[in-house]
Protein backbone atom coordinates (compact mmCIF):
# COMPACT_ATOMS: atom_id res chain seq x y z
CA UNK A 1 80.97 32.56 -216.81
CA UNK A 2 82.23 32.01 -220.04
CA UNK A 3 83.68 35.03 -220.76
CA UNK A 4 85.01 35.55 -217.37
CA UNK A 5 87.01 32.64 -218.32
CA UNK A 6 88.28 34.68 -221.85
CA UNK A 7 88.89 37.33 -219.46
CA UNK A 8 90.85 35.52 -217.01
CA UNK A 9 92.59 33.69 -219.66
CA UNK A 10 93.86 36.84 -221.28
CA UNK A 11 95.10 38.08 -217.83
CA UNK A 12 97.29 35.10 -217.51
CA UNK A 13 98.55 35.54 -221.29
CA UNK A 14 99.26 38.89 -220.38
CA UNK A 15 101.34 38.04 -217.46
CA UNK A 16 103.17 35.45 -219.14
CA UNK A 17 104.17 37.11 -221.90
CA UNK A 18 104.62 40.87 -221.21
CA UNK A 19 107.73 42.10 -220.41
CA UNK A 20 109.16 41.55 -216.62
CA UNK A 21 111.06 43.92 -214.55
CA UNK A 22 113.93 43.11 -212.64
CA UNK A 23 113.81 45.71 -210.21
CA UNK A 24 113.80 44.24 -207.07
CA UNK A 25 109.40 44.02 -206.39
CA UNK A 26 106.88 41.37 -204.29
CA UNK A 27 103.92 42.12 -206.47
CA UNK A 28 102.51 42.78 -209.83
CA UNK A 29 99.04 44.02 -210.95
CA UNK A 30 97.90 43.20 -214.40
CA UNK A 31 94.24 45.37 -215.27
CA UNK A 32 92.64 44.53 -218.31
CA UNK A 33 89.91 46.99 -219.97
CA UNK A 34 86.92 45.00 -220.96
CA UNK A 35 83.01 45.57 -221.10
CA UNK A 36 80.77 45.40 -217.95
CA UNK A 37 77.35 44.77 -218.74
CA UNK A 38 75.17 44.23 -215.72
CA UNK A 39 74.17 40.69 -216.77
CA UNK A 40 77.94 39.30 -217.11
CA UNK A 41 78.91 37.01 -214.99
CA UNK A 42 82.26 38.13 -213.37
CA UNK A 43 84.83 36.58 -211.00
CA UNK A 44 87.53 38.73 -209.12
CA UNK A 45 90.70 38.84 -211.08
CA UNK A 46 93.52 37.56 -208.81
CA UNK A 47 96.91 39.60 -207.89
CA UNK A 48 99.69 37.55 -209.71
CA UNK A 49 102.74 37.40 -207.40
CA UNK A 50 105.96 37.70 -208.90
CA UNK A 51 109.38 36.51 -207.64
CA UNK A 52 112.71 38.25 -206.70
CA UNK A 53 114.53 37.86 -209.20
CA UNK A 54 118.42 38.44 -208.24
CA UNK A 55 120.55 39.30 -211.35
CA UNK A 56 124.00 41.47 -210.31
CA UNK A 57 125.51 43.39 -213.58
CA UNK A 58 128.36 42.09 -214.86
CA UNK A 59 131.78 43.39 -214.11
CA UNK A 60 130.99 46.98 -212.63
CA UNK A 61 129.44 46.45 -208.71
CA UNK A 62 131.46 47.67 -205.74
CA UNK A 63 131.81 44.89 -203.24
CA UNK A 64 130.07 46.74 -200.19
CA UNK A 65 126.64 47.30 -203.31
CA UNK A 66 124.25 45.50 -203.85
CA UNK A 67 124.93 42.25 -206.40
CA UNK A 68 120.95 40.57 -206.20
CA UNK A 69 118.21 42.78 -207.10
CA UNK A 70 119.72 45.18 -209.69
CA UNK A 71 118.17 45.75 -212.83
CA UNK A 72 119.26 43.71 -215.64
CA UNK A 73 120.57 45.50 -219.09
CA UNK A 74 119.27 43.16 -221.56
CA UNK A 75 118.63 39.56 -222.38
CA UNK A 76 121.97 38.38 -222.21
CA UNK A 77 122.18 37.55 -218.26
CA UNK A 78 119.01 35.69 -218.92
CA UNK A 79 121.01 32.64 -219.73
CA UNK A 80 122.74 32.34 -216.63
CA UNK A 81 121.51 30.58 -213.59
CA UNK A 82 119.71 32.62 -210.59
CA UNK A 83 121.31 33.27 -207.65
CA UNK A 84 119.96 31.82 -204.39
CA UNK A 85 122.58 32.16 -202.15
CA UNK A 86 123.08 35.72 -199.74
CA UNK A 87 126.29 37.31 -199.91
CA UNK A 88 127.03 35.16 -202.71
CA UNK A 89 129.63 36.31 -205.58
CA UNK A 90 128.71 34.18 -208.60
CA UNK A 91 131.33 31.80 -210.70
CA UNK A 92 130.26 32.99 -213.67
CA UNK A 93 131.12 36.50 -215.38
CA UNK A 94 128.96 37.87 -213.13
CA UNK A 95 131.53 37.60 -210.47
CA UNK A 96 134.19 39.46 -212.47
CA UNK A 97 135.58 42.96 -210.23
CA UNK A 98 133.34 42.13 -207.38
CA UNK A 99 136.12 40.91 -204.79
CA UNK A 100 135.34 40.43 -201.30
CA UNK A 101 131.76 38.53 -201.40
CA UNK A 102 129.60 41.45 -200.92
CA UNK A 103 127.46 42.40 -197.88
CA UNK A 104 124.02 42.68 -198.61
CA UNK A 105 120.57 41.41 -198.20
CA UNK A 106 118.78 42.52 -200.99
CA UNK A 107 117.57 39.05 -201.69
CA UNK A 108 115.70 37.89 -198.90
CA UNK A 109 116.18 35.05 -197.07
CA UNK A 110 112.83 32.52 -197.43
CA UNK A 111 114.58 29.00 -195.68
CA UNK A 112 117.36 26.52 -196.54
CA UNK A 113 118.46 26.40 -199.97
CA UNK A 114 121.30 24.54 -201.27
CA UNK A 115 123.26 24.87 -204.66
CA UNK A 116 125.45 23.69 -206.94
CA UNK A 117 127.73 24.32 -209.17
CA UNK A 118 130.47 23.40 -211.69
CA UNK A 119 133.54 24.98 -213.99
CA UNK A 120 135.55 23.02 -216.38
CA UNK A 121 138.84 24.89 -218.48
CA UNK A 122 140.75 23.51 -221.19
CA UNK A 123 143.94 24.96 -223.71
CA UNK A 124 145.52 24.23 -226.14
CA UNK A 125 149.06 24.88 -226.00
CA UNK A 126 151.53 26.49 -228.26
CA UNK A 127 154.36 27.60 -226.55
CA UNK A 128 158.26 26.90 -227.45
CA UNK A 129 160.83 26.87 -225.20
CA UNK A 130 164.72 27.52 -224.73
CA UNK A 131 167.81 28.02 -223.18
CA UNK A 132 172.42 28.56 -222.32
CA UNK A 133 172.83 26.70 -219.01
CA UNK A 134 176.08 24.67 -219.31
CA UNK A 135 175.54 20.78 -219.41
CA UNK A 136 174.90 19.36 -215.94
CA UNK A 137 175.44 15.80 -216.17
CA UNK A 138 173.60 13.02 -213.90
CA UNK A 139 174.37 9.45 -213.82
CA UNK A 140 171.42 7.55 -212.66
CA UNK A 141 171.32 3.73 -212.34
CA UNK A 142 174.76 3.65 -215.05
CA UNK A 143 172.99 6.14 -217.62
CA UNK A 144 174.12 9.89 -217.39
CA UNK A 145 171.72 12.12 -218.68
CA UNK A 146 172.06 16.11 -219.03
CA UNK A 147 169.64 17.75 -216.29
CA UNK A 148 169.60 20.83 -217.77
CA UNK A 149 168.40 19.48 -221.15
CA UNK A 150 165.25 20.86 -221.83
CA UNK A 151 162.09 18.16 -222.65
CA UNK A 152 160.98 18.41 -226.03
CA UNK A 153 157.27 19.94 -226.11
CA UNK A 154 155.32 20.80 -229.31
CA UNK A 155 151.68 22.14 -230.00
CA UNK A 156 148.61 20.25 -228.76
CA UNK A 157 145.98 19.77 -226.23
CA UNK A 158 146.53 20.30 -222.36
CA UNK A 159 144.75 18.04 -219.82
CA UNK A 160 141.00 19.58 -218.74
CA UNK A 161 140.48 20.60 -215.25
CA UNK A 162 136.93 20.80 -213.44
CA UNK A 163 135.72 22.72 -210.23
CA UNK A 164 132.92 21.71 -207.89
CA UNK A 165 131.00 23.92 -206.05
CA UNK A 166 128.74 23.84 -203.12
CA UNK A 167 126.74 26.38 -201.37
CA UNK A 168 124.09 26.00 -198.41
CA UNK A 169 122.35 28.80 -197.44
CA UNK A 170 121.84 27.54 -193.37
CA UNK A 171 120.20 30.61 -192.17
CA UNK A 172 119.61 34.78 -192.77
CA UNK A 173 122.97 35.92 -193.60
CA UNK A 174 124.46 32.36 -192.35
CA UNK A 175 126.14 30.47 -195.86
CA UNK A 176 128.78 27.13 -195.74
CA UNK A 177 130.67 26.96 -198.70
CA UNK A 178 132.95 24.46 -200.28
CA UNK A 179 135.13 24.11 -203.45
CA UNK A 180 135.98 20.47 -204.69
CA UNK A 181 139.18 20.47 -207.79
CA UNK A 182 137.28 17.17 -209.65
CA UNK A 183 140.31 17.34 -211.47
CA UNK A 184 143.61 19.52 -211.23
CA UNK A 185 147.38 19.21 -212.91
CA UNK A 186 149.10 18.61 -209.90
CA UNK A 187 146.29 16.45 -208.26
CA UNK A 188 144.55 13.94 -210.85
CA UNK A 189 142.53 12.75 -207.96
CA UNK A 190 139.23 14.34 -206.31
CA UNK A 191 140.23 16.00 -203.45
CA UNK A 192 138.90 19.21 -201.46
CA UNK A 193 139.77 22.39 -201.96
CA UNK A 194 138.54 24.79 -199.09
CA UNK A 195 135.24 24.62 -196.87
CA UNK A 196 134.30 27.79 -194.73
CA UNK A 197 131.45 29.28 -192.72
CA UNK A 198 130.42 32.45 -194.00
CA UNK A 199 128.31 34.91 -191.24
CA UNK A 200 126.95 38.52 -192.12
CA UNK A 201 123.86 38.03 -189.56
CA UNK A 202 123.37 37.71 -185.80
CA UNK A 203 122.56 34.10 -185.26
CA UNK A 204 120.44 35.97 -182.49
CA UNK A 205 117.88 38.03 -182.67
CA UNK A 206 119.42 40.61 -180.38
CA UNK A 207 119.34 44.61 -181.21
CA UNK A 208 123.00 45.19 -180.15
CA UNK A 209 124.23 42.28 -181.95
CA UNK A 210 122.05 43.15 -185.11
CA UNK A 211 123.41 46.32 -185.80
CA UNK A 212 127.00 45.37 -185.22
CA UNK A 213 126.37 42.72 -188.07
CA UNK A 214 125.36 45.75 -190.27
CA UNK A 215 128.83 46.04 -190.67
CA UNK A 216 130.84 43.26 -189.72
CA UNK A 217 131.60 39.20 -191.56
CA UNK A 218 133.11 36.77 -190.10
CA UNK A 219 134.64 33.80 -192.09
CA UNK A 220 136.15 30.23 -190.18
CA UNK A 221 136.97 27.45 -191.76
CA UNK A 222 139.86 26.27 -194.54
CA UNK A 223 139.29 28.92 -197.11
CA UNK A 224 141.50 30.89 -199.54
CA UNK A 225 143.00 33.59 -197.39
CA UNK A 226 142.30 37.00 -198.22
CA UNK A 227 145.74 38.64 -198.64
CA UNK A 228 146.09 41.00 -201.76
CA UNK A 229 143.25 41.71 -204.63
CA UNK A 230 145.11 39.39 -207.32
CA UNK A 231 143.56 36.18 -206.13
CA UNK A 232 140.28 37.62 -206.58
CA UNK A 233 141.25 37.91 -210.43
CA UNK A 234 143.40 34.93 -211.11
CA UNK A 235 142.41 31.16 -212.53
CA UNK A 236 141.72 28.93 -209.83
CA UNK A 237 142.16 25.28 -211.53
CA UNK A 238 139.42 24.56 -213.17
CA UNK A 239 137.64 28.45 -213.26
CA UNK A 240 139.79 31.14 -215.36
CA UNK A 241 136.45 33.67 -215.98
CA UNK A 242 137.87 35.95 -213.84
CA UNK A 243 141.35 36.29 -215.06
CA UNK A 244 141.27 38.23 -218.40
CA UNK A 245 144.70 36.37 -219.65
CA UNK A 246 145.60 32.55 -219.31
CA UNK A 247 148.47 32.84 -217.34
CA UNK A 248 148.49 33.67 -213.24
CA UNK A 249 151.71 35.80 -212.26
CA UNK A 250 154.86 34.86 -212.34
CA UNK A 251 154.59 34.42 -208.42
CA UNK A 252 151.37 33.43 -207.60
CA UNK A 253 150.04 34.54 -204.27
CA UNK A 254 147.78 31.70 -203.53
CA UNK A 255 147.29 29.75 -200.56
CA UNK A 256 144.21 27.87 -198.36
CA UNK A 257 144.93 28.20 -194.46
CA UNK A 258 142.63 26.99 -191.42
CA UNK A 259 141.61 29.95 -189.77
CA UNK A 260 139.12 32.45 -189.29
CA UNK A 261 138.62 36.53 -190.47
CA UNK A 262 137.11 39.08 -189.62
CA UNK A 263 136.01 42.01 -191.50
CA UNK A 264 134.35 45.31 -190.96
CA UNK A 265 132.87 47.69 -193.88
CA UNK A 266 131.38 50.33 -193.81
CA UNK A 267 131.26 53.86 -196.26
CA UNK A 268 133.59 52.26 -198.56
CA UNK A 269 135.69 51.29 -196.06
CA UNK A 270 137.06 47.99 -195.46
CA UNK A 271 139.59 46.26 -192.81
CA UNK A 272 140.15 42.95 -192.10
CA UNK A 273 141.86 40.52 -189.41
CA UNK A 274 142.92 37.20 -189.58
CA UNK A 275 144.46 34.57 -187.91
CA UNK A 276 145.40 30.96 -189.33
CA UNK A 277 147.50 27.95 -189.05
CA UNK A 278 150.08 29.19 -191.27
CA UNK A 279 149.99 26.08 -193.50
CA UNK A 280 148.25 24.64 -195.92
CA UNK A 281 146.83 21.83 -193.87
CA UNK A 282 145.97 21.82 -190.47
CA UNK A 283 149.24 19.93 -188.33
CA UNK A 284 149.39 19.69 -184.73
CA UNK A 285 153.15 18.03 -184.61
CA UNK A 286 156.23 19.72 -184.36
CA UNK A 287 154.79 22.48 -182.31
CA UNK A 288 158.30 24.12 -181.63
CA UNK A 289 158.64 24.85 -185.26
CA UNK A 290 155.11 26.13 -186.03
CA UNK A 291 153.54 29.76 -185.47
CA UNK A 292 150.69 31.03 -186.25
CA UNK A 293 149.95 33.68 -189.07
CA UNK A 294 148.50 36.56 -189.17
CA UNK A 295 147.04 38.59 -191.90
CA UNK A 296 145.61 42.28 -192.15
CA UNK A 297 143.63 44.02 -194.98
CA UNK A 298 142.70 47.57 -195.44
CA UNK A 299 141.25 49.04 -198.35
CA UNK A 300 138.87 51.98 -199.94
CA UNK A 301 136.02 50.92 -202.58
CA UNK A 302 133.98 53.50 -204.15
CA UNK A 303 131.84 53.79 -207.10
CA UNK A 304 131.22 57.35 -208.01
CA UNK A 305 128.76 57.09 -210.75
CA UNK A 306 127.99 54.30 -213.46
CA UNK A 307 130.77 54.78 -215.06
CA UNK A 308 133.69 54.99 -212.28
CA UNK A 309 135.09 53.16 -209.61
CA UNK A 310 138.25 53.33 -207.57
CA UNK A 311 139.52 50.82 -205.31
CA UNK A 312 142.71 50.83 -203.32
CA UNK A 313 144.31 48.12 -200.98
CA UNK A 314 146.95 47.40 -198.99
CA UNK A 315 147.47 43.57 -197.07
CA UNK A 316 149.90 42.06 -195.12
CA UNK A 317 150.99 38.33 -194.13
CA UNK A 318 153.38 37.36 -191.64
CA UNK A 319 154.29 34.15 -189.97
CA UNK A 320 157.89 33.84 -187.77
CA UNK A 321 157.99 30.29 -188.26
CA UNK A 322 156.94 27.32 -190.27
CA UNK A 323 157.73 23.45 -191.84
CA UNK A 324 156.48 24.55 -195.09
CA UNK A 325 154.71 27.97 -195.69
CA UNK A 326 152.61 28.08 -198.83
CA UNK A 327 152.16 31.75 -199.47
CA UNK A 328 153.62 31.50 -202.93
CA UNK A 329 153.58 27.54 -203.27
CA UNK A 330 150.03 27.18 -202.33
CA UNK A 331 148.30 26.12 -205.61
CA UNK A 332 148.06 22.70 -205.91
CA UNK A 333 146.45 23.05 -209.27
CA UNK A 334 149.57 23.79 -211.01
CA UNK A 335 150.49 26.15 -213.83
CA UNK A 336 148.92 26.69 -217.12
CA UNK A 337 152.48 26.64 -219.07
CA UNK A 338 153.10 23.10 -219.05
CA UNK A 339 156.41 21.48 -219.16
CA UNK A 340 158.37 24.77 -219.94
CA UNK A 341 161.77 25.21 -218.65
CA UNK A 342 161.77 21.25 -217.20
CA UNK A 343 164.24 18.93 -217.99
CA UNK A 344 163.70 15.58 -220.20
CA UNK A 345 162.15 14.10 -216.92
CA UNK A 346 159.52 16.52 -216.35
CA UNK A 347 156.08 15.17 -215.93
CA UNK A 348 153.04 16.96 -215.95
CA UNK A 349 152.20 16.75 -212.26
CA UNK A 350 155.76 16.16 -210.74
CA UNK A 351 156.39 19.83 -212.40
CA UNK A 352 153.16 20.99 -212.24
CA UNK A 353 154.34 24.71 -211.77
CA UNK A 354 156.73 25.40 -214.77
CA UNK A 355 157.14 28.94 -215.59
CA UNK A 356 156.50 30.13 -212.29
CA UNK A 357 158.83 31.29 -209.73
CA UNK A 358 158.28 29.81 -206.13
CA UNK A 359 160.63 32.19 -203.53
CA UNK A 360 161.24 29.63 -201.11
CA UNK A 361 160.71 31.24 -198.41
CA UNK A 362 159.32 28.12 -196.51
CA UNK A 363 160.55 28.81 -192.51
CA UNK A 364 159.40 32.52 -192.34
CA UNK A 365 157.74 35.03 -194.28
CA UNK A 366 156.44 38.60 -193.68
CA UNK A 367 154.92 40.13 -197.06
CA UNK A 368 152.51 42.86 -198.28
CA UNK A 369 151.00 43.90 -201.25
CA UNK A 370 149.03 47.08 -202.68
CA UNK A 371 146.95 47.21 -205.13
CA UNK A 372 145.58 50.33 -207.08
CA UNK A 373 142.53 49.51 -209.40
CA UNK A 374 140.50 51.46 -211.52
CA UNK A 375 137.48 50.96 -213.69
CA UNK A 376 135.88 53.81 -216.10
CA UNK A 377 133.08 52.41 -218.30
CA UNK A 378 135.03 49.03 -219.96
CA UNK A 379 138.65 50.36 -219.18
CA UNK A 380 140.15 48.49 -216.15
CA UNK A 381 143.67 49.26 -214.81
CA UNK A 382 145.09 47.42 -212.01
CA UNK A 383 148.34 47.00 -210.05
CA UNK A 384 150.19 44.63 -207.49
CA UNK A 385 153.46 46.32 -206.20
CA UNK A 386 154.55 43.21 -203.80
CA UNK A 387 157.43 42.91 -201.15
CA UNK A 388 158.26 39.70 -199.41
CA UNK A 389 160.99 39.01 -197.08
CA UNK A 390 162.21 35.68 -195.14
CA UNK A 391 163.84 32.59 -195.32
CA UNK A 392 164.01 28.96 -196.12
CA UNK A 393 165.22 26.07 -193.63
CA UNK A 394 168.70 26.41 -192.78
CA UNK A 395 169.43 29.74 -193.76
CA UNK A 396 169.92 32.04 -190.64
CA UNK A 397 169.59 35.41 -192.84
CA UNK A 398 166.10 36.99 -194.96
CA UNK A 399 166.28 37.26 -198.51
CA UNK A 400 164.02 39.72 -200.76
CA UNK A 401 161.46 39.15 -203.74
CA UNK A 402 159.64 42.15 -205.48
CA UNK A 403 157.10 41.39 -207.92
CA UNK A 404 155.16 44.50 -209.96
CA UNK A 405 152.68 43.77 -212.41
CA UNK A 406 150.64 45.97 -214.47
CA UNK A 407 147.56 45.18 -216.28
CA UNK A 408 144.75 46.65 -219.05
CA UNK A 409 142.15 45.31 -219.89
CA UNK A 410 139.34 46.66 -222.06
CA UNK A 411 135.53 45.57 -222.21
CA UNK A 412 133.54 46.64 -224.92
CA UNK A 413 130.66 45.62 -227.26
CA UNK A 414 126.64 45.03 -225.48
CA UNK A 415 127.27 43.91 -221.93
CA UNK A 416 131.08 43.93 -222.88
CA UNK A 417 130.82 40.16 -224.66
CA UNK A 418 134.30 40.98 -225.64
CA UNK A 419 137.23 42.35 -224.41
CA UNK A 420 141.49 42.59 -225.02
CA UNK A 421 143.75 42.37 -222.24
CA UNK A 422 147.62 43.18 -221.75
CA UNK A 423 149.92 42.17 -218.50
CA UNK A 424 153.81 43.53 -217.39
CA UNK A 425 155.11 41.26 -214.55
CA UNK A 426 158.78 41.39 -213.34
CA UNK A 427 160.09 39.42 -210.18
CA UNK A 428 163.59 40.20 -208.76
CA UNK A 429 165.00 38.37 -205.64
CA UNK A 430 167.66 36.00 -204.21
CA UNK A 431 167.37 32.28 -205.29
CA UNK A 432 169.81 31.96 -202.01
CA UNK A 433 171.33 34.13 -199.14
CA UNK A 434 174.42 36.03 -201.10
CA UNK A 435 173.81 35.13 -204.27
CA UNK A 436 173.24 37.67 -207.20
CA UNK A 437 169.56 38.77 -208.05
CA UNK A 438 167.62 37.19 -211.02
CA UNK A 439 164.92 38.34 -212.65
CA UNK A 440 161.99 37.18 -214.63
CA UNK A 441 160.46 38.96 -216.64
CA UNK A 442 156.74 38.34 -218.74
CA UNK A 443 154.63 40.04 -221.37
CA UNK A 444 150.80 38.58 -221.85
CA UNK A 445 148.50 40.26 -224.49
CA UNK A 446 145.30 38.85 -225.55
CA UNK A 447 141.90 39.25 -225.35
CA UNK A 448 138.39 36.99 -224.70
CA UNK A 449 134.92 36.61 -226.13
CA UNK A 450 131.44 36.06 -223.93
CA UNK A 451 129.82 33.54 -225.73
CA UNK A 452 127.07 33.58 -222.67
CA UNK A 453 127.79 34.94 -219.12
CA UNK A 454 129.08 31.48 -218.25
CA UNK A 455 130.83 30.22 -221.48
CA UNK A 456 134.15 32.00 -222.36
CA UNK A 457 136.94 31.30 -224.90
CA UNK A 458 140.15 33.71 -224.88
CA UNK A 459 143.31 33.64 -226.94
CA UNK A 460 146.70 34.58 -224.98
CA UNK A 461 150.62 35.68 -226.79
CA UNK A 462 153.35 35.27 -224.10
CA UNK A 463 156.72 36.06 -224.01
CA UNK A 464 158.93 34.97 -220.78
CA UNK A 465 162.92 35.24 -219.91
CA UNK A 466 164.75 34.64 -217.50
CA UNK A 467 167.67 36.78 -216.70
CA UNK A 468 171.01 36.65 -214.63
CA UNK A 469 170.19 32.74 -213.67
CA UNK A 470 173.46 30.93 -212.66
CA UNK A 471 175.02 29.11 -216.03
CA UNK A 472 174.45 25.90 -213.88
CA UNK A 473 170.72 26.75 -213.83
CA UNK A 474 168.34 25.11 -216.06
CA UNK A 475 166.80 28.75 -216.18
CA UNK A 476 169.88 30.58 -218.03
CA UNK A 477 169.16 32.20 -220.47
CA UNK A 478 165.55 30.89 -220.45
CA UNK A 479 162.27 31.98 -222.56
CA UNK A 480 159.51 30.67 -223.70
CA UNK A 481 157.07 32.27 -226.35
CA UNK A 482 153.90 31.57 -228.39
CA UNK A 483 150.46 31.45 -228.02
CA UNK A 484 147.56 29.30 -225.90
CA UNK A 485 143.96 29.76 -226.13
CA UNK A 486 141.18 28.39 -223.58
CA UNK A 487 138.25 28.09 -223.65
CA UNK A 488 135.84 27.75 -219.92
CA UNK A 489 132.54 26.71 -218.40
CA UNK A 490 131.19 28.09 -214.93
CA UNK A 491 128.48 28.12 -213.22
């Protein structure tokens, strides 16, 4: 008995202490060679089960692949949490260049679960602003001020912002999701961010319905709609892993809607459906001047081999009438440039989106957007060539915005820990019907550094102007330059 116990003892060593694989497996068999004389006493030597282990690579899995149960590269994705969650596209780098969450059930469902989880941003700011617009003088309670007198900013520390997360896995292929912005620019306060019901499984156990859910998700709720790729890639408040720069474009496409989608995929294939409220909260007065939206998504994701992947989009949006559409006015978090191009007045919430350009295009709106992207080994190249079209209150004809951005970014070193970026956006459009064009125009270059999988710092240059603004306009002859750098936390 006593040296069954050594025996047993160096099984479990063994176990503990060899080196696991990651492929996706229920069991693993440890032998150990030792002596049998007749007269030892022996004890059967137990299988040891081993978990499922779900650990997606980082930054190269097609959104229709698998992202639990693939084999991890080395130890650096140790230090990142496990994912427990189906369908599930992680906060942490992890979830760069996977976009839609992907359809798969490679990690098996075993009950309830529930999880949590966090992200937390900070800069530091070093930008310096400037501008030509003529004096525009206010008189305000007996003092007259210049409103096109631009605040005074210098080089310091912007405000943090945090992201909550929760997850609730409520049955096979059945997950309820909901962000919380603990703290944003625009909104100091706690306040929710989207909540949605995720389905990729037949709540029945039917054979016709089961294989229709091979291919089809359905998502209902208040959720961040799915129009374009470039939301999947931008900061959202108080998570920037996914962006590669600091800045979000110069019009961000950003909105949460009440609704529901509906997507099919299958063979690299992808189309989507949606309808929604067409606001950013759900209103049930003034029926006479609210429609609907509607929203449409088609798209081609392949990876060829290891080292290449093409993906190509196209999405549309379109509502005929609304009191305030948020298309490109939807994020309540604000802007990462803080206080540029704002008057001595500005505060940081009141002007919580400086150095972005909001259309206005608040009654109506029909807009698409393609975008091309391209990944071969750590090169990425993607695109957002963007047309939108309507009109604000009280203006009886459509004016035009066209936004194109380009972006590079390169990934290199083990499990690309670090990698340099660059970004081209223009915007071009009609601040009102019959006026002139203006155009903005931004360069971003920089680059970030993997510390962990969910601990990033990066290091942005930007260079913005403003061109062909009225000489009224606080914006003529506008620019701001110079650096930030920010560092993150998700999980």
């Amino acid at each position: 008995m006593k040296r069954s116990i050594v025996v047993l003892s160096a099984v479990l060593a063994t176990v503990v202490f060899a080196p696991r694989s990651y492929a996706q497996v229920s069991k693993m068999t440890v032998g150990i060679a030792v002596p049998s004389p007749a007269t030892i006493d022996t004890m059967p030597i137990p299988e040891v089960a081993v978990p499922k282990i779900a650990t997606p690579e980082s930054a190269t899995i097609d959104t229709v692949k698998k992202i639990a149960g693939t084999k991890q590269k080395s130890s650096f994705l140790t230090t990142a949490p496990g994912i427990e969650m189906q369908n599930y596209r992680p906060e942490d780098k992890r979830g760069i260049n996977v976009f839609e969450a992907p359809k798969d059930e490679s990690l098996e469902y075993t009950g309830f679960k529930l999880q949590w989880g966090a992200a937390f941003t900070q800069q530091f700011q070093g930008l310096d602003h400037s501008n030509t617009a003529a004096p525009r003088l206010v008189t305000i309670a007996g003092v007259t001020t210049n409103a096109n007198q631009l605040v005074r900013i210098g080089h310091g520390p912007n405000n943090a912002t945090a992201n909550l997360y929760l997850n609730g896995q409520l049955a096979r292929g059945i997950r309820v999701a909901m962000t919380t912005y603990s703290s944003a620019r625009h909104h100091n306060e706690t306040w929710v961010k989207d909540g949605y019901l995720l389905v990729d499984a037949s709540p029945i156990d039917w054979a016709p319905l089961n294989n229709i859910m091979k291919y089809v998700t359905i998502r209902a709720g208040h959720f961040e709609i799915n129009y374009g790729d470039a939301h999947f890639r931008r900061t959202d408040n108080g998570n920037s892993i996914r962006n590669p720069l600091i800045g979000n474009y110069i019009m961000d496409a950003f909105t949460t809607e009440v609704g529901g989608e509906v997507y099919v995929r299958a063979n690299s294939f992808l189309a989507m459906a949606g309808v929604t409220g067409g606001e950013s909260r759900g209103m049930i007065t003034s029926p006479d001047k609210r429609s609907p939206s509607y929203l449409a998504k088609v798209g081609f994701d392949k990876k060829f081999s290891e080292d290449l992947r093409f993906r190509l989009t196209a999405s549309e949006y379109a509502t005929s009438s609304s009191v305030s559409n948020t298309l490109f006015s939807g994020d309540r978090a604000g802007s990462r440039y803080y206080d540029v191009l704002e008057n001595t007045s500005s505060t940081e919430s009141a002007q919580a989106w400086s150095g972005a350009m909001q259309p206005g295009l608040k009654n109506s709106i029909h807009s698409y957007v393609v975008n091309p992207f391209l990944q071969f080994r750590g090169l990425e190249i993607f695109g957002n060539i963007e047309r939108a079209k309507g009109r604000a209150a009280g203006e009886t004809d459509n004016r035009t915005w066209k936004q194109n951005v380009g972006e590079v970014v390169y990934r290199f070193l083990p499990d690309q820990r670090l990698y340099v970026a660059a970004r081209y956006n223009t915007v071009k459009g009609q601040l009102t019907v019959g006026t002139p064009d203006v155009t903005v125009k931004r360069t971003q270059v920089g680059g970030g550094w993997f510390l962990t999988p969910n601990l990033l710092t990066k290091l942005e240059y930007v260079n913005q102007k403003y061109l062909d603004f009225p000489t009224t306009d606080i914006r003529n002859g506008g620019r701001f330059k110079g650096f930030m750098v920010e560092g993150v936390v998700a999980f």
